[in-house]
PDB file of N, CA and C in Angstrom:
ATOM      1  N   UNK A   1      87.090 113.134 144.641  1.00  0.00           N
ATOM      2  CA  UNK A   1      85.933 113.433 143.825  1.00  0.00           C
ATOM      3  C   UNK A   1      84.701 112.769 144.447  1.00  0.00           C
ATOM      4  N   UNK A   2      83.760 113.877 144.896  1.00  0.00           N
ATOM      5  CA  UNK A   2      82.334 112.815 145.574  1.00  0.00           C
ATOM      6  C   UNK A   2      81.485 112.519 144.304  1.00  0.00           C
ATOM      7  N   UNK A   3      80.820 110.844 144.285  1.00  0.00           N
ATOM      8  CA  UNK A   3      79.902 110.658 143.780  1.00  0.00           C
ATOM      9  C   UNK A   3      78.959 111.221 143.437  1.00  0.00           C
ATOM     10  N   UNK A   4      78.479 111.025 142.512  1.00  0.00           N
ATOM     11  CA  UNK A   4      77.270 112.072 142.415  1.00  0.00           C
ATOM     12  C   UNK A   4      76.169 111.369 142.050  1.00  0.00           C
ATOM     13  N   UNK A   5      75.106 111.141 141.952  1.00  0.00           N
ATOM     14  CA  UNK A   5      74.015 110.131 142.022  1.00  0.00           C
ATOM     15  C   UNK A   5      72.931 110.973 141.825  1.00  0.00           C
ATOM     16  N   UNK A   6      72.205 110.969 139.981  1.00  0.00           N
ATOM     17  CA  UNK A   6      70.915 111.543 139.588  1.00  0.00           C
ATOM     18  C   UNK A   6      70.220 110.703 139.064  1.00  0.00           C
ATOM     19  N   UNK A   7      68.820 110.582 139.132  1.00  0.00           N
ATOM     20  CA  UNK A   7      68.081 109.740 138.380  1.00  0.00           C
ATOM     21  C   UNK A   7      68.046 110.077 136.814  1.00  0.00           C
ATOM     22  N   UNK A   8      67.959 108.641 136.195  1.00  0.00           N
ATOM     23  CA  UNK A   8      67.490 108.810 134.545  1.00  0.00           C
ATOM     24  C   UNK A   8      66.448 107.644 134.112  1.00  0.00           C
ATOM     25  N   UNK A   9      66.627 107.965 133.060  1.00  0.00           N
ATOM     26  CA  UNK A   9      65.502 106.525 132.545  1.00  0.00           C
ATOM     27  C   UNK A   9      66.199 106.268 131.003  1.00  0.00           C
ATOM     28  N   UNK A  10      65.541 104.645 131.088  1.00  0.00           N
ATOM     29  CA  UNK A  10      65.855 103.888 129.995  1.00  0.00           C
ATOM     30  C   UNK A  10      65.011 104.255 128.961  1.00  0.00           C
ATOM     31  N   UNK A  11      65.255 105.005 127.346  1.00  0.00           N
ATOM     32  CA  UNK A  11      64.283 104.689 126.562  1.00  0.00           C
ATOM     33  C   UNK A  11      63.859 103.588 125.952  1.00  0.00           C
ATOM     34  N   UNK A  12      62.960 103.757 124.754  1.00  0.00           N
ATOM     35  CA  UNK A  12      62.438 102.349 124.308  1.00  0.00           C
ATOM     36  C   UNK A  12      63.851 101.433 123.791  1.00  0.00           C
ATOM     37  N   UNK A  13      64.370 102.072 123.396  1.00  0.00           N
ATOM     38  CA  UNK A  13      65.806 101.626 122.544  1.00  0.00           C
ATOM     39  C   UNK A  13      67.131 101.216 123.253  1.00  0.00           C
ATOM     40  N   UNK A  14      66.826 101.258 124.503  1.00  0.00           N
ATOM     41  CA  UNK A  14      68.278 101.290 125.802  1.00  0.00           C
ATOM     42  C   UNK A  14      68.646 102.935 126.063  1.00  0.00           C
ATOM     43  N   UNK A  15      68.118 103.295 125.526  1.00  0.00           N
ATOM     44  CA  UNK A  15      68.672 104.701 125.378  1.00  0.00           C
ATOM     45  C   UNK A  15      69.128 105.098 126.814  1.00  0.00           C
ATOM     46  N   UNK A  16      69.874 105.865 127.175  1.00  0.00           N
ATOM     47  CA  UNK A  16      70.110 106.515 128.469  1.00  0.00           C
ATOM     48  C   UNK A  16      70.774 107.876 128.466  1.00  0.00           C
ATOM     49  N   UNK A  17      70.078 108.740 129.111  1.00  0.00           N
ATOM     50  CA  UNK A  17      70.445 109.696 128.917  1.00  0.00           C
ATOM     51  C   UNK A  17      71.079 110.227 130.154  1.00  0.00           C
ATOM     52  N   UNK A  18      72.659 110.892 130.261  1.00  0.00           N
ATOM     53  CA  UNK A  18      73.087 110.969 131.548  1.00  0.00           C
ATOM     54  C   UNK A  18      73.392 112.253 131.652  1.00  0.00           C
ATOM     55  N   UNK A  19      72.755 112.712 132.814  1.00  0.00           N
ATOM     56  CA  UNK A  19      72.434 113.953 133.781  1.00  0.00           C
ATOM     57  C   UNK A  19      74.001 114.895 132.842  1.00  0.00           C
ATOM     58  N   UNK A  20      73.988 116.107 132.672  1.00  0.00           N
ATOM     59  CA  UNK A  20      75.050 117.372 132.426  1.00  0.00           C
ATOM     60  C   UNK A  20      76.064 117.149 133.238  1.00  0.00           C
ATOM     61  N   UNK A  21      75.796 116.933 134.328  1.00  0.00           N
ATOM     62  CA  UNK A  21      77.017 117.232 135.459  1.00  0.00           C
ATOM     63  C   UNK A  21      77.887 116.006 135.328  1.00  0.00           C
ATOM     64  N   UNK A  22      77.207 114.679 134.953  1.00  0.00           N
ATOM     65  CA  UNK A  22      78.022 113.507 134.921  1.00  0.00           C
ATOM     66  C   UNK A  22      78.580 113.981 133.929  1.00  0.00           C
ATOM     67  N   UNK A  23      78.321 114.303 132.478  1.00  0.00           N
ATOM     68  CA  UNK A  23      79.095 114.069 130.734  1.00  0.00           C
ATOM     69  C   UNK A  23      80.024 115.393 131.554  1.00  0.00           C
ATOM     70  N   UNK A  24      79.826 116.650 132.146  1.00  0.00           N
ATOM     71  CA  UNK A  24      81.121 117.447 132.299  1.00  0.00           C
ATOM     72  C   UNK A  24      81.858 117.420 132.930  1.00  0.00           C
ATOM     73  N   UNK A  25      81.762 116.253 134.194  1.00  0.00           N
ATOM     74  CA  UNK A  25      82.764 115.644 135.537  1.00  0.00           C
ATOM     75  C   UNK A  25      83.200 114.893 134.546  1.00  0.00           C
ATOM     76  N   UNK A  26      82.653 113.759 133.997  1.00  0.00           N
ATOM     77  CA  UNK A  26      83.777 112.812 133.391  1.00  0.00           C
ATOM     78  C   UNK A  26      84.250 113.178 131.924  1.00  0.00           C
ATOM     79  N   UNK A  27      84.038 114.069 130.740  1.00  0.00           N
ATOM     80  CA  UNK A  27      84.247 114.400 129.867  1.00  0.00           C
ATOM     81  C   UNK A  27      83.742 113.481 128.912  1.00  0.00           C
ATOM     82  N   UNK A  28      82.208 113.134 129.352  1.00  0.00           N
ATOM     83  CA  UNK A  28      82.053 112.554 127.844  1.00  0.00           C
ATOM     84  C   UNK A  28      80.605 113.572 127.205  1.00  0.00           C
ATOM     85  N   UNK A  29      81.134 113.754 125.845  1.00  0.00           N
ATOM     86  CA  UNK A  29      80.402 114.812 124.842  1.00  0.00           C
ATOM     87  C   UNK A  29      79.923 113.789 123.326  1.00  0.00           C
ATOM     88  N   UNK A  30      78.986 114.704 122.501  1.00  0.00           N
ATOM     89  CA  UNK A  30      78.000 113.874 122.023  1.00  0.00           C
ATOM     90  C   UNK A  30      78.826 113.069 120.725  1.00  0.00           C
ATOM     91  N   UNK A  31      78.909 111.606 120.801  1.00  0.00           N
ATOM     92  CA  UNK A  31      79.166 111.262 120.013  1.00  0.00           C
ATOM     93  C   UNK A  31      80.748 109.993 120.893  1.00  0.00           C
ATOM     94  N   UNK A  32      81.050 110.232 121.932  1.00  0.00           N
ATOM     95  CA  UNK A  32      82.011 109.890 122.942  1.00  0.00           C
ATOM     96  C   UNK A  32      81.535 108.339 122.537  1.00  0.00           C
ATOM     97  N   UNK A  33      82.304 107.582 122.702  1.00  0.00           N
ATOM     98  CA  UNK A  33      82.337 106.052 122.326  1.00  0.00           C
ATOM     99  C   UNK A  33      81.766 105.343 123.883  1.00  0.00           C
ATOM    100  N   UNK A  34      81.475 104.634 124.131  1.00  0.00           N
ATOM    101  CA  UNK A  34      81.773 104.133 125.454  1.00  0.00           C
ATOM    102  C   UNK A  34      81.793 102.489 125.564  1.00  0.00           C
ATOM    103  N   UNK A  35      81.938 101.973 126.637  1.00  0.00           N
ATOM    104  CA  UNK A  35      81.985 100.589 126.853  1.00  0.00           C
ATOM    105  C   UNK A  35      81.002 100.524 128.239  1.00  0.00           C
ATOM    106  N   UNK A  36      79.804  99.895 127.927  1.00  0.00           N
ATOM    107  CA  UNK A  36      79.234  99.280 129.270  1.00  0.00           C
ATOM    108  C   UNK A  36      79.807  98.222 129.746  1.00  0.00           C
ATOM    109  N   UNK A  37      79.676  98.374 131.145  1.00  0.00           N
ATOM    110  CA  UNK A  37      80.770  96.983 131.677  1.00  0.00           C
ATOM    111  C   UNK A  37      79.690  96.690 132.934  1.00  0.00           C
ATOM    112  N   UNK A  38      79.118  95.334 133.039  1.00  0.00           N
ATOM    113  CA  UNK A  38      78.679  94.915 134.004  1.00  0.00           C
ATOM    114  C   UNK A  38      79.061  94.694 135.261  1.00  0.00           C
ATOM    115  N   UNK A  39      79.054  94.812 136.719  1.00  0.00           N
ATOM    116  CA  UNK A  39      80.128  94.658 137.431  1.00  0.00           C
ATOM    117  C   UNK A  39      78.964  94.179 138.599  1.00  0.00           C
ATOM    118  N   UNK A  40      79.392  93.970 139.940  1.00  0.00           N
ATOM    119  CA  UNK A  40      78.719  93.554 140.992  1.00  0.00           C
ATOM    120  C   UNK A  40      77.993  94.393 141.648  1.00  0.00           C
ATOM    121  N   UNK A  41      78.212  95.904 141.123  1.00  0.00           N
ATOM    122  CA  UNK A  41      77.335  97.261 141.765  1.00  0.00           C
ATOM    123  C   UNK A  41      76.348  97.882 140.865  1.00  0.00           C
ATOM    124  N   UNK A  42      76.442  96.788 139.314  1.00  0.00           N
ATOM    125  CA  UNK A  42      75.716  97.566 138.484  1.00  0.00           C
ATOM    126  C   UNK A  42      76.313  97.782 137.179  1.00  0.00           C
ATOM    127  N   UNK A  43      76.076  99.281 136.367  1.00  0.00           N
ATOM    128  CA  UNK A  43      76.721  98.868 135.208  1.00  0.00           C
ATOM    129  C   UNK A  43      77.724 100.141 135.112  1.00  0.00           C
ATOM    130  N   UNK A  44      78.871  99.630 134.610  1.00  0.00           N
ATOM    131  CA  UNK A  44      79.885 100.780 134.589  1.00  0.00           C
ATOM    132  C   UNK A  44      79.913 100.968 133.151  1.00  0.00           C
ATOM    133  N   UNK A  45      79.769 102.353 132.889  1.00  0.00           N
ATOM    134  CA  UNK A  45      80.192 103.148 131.644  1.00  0.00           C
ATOM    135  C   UNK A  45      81.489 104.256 131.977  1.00  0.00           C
ATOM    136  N   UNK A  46      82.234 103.553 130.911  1.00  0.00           N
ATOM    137  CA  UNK A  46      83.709 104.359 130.812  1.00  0.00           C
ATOM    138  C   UNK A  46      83.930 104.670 129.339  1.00  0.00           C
ATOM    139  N   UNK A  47      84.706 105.542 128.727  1.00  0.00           N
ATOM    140  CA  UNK A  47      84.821 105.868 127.409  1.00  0.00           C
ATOM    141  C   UNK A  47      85.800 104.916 127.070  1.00  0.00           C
ATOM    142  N   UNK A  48      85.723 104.289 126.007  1.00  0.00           N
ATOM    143  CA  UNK A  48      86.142 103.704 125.433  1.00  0.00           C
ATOM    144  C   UNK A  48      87.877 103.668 124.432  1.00  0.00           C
ATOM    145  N   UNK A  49      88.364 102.465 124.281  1.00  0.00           N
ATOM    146  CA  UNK A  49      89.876 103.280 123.954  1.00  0.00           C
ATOM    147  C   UNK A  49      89.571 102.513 122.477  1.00  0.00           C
ATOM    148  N   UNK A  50      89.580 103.220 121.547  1.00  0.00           N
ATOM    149  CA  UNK A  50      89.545 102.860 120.309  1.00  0.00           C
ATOM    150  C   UNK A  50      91.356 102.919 119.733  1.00  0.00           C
ATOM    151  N   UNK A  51      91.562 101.965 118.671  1.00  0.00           N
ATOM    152  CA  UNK A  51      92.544 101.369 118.128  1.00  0.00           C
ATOM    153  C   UNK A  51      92.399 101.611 116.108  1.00  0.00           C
ATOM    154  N   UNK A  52      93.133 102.593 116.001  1.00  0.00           N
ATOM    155  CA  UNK A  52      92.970 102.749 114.775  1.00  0.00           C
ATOM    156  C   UNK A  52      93.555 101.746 113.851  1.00  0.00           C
ATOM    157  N   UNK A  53      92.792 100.834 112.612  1.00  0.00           N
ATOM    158  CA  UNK A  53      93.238  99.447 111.937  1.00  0.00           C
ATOM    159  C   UNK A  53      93.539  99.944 110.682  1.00  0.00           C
ATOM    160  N   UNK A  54      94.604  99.220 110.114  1.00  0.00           N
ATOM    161  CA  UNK A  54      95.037  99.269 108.949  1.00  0.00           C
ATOM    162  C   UNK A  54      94.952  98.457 107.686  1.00  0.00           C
ATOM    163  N   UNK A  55      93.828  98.566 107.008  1.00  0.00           N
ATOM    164  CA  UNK A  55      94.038  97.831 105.860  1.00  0.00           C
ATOM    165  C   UNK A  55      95.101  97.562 105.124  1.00  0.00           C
ATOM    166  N   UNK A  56      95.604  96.604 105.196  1.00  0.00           N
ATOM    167  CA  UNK A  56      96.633  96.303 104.236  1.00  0.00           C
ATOM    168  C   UNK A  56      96.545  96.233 102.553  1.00  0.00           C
ATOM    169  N   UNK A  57      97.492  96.581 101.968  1.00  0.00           N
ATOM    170  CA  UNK A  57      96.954  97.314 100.543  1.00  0.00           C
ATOM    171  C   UNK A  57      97.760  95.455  99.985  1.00  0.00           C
ATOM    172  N   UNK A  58      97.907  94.266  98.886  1.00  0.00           N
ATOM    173  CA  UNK A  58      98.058  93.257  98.862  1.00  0.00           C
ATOM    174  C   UNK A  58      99.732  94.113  98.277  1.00  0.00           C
ATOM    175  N   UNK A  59      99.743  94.815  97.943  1.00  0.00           N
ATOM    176  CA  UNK A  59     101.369  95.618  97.532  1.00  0.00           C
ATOM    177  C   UNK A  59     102.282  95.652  99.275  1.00  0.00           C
ATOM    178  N   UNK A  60     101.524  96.040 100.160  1.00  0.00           N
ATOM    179  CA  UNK A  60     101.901  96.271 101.640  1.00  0.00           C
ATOM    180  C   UNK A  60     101.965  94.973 102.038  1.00  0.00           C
ATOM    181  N   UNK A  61     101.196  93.973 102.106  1.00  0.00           N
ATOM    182  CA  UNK A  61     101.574  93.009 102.442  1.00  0.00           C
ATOM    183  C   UNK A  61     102.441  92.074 102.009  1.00  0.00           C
ATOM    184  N   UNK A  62     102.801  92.264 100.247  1.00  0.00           N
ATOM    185  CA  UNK A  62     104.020  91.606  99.975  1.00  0.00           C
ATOM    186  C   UNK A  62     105.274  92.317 100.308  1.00  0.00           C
ATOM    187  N   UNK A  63     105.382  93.732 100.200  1.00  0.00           N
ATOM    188  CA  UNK A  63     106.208  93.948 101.027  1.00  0.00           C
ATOM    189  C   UNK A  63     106.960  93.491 102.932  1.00  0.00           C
ATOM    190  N   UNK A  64     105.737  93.501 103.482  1.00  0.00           N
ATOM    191  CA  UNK A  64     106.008  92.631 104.636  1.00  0.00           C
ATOM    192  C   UNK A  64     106.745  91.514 104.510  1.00  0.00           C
ATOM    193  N   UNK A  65     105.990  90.284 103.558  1.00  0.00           N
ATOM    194  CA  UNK A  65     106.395  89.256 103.292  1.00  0.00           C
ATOM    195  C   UNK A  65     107.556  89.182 102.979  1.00  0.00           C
ATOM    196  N   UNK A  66     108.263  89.763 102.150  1.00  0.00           N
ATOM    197  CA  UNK A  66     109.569  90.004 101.162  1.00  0.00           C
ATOM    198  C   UNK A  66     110.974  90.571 102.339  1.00  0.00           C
ATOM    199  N   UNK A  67     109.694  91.664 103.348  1.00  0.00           N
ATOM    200  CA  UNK A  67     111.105  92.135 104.175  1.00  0.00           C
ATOM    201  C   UNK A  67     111.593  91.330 105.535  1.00  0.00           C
ATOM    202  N   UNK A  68     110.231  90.699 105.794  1.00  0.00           N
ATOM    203  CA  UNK A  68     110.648  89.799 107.027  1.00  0.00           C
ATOM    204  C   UNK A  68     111.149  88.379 106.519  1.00  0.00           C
ATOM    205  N   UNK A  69     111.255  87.957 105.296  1.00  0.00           N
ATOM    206  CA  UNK A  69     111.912  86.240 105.351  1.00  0.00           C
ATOM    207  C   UNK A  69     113.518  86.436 106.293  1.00  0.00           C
ATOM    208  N   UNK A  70     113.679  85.435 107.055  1.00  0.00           N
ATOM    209  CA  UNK A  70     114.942  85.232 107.526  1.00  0.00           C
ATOM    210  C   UNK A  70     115.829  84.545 106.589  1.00  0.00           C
ATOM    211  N   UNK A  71     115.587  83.549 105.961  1.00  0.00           N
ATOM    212  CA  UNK A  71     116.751  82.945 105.253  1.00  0.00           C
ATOM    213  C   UNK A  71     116.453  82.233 103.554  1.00  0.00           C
ATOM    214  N   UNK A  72     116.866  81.838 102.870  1.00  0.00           N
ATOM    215  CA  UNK A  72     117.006  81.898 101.685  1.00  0.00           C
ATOM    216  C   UNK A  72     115.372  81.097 101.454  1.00  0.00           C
ATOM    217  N   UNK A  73     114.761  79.705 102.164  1.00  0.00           N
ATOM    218  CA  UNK A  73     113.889  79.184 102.219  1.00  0.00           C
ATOM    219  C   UNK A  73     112.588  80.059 102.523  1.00  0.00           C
ATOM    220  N   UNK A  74     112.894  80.900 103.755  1.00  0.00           N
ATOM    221  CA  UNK A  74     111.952  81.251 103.860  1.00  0.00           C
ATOM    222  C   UNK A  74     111.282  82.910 103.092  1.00  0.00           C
ATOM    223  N   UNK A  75     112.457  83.078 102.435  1.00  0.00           N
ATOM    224  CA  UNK A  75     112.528  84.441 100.900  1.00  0.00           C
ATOM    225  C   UNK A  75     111.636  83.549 100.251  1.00  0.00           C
ATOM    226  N   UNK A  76     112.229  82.186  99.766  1.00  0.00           N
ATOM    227  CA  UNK A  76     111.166  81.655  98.884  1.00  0.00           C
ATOM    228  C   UNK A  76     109.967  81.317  98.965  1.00  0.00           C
ATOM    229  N   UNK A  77     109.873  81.114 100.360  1.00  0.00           N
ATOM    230  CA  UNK A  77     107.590  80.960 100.772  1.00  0.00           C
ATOM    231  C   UNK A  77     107.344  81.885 100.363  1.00  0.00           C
ATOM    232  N   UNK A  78     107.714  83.066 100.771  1.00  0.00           N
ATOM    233  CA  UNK A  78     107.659  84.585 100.794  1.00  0.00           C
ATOM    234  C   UNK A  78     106.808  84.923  99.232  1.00  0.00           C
ATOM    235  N   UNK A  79     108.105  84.705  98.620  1.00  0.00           N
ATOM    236  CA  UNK A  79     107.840  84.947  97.178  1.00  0.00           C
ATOM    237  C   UNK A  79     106.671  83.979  96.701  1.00  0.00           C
ATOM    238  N   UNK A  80     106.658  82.772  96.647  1.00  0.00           N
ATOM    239  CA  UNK A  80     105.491  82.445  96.296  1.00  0.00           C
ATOM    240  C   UNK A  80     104.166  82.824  97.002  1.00  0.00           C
ATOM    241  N   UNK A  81     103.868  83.182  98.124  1.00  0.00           N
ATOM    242  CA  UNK A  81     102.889  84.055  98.556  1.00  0.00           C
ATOM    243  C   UNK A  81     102.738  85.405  97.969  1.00  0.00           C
ATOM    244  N   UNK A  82     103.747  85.870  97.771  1.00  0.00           N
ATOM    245  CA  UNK A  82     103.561  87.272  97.150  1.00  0.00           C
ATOM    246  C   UNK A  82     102.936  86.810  95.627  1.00  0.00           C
ATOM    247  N   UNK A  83     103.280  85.761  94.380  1.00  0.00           N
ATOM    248  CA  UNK A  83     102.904  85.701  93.551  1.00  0.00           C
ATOM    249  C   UNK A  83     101.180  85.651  93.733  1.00  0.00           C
ATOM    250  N   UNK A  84     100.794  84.715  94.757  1.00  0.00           N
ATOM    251  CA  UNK A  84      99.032  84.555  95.132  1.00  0.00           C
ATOM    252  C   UNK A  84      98.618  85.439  95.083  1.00  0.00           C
ATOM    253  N   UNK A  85      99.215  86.600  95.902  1.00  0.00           N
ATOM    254  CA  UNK A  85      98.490  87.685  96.379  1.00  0.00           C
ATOM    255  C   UNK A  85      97.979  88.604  94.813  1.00  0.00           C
ATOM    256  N   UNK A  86      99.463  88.280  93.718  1.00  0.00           N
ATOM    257  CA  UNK A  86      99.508  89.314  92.969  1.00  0.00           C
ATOM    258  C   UNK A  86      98.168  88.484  91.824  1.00  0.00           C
ATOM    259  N   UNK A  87      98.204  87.354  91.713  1.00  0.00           N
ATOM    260  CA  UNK A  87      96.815  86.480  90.817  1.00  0.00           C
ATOM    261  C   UNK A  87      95.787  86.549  91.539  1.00  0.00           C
ATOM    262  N   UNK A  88      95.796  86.978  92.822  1.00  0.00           N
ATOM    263  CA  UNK A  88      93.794  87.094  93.718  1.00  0.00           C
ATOM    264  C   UNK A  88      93.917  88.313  92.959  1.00  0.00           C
ATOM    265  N   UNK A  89      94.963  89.563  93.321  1.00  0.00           N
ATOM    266  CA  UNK A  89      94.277  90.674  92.654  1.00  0.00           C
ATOM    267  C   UNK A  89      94.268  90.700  91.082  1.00  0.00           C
ATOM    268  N   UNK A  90      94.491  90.091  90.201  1.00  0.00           N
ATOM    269  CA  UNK A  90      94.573  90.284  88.936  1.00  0.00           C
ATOM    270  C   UNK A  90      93.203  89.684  88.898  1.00  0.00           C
ATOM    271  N   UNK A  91      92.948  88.518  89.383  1.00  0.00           N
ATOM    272  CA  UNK A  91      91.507  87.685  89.406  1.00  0.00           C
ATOM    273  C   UNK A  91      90.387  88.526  89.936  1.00  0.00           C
ATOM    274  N   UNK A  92      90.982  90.048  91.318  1.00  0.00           N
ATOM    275  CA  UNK A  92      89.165  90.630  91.397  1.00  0.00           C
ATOM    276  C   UNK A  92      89.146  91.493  90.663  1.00  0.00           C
ATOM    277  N   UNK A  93      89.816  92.071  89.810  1.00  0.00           N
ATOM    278  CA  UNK A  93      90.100  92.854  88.768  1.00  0.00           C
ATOM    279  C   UNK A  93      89.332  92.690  87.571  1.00  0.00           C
ATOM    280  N   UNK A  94      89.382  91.696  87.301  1.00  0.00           N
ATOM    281  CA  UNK A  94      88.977  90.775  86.349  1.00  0.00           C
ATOM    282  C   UNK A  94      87.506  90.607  86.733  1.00  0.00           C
ATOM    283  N   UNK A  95      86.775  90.542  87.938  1.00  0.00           N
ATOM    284  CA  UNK A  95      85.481  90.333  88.192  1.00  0.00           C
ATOM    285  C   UNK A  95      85.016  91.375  88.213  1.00  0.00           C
ATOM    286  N   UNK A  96      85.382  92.898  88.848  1.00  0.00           N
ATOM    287  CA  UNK A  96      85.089  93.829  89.528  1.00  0.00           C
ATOM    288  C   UNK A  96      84.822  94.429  87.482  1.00  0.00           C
ATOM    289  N   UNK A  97      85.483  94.503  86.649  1.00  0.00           N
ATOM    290  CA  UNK A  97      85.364  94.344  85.237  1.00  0.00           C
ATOM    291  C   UNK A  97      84.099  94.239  84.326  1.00  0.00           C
ATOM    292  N   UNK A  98      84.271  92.817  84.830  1.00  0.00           N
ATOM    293  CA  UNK A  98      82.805  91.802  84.182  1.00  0.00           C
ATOM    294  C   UNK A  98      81.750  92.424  85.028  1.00  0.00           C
ATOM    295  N   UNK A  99      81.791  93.088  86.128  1.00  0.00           N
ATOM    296  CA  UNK A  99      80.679  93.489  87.385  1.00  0.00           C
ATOM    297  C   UNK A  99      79.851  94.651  86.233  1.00  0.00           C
ATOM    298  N   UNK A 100      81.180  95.768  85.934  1.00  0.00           N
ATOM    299  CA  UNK A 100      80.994  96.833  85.083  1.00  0.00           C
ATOM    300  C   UNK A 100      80.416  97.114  83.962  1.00  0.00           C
ATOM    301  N   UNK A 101      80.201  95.709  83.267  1.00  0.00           N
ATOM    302  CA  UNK A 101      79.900  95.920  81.885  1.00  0.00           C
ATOM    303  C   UNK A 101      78.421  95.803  81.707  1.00  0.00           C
TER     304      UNK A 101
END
């Protein structure tokens, strides 16, 4: 693949706008994530690898808790963590409530 090398310019905002032929050689289209990466030739832009995250629901996480203890001691941390979890949510419940009225 030969380089290809077009001029652009920076707007007021960083903005940069890159030449057609670059976004359809490398496949990036409007809205494409990217990562600037500084390097010794300048600045490299590559698309970015995004990682989809999971909120844990405090029901999901006592489940975790409950399914990973190894032995009878550690069922019981377990469980008393799961009770916390279940009084924070009864407690924002209780605020989110009073928020309402």
């Amino acid at each position: 693949m030969a380089a290809v090398s077009e001029p652009t310019r920076v707007g007021k905002r960083g903005t940069i706008v890159l030449p057609a032929s670059l976004r359809k050689q490398y496949g990036f289209e409007e809205g494409t994530m990217v990562v600037a990466e500084g390097s010794e030739y300048g600045v490299l832009l590559r698309p970015a690898v995004l990682m989809p995250v999971e909120i844990y629901t405090p029901e999901r996480k006592a489940e975790f808790l409950l399914a990973n203890a190894v032995d009878a001691a550690d069922r019981k941390k377990a469980e008393t963590e799961v009770r916390k979890l279940k009084a924070s949510r009864t407690a924002l419940k209780r605020v989110a409530r009073r928020r309402s009225r």
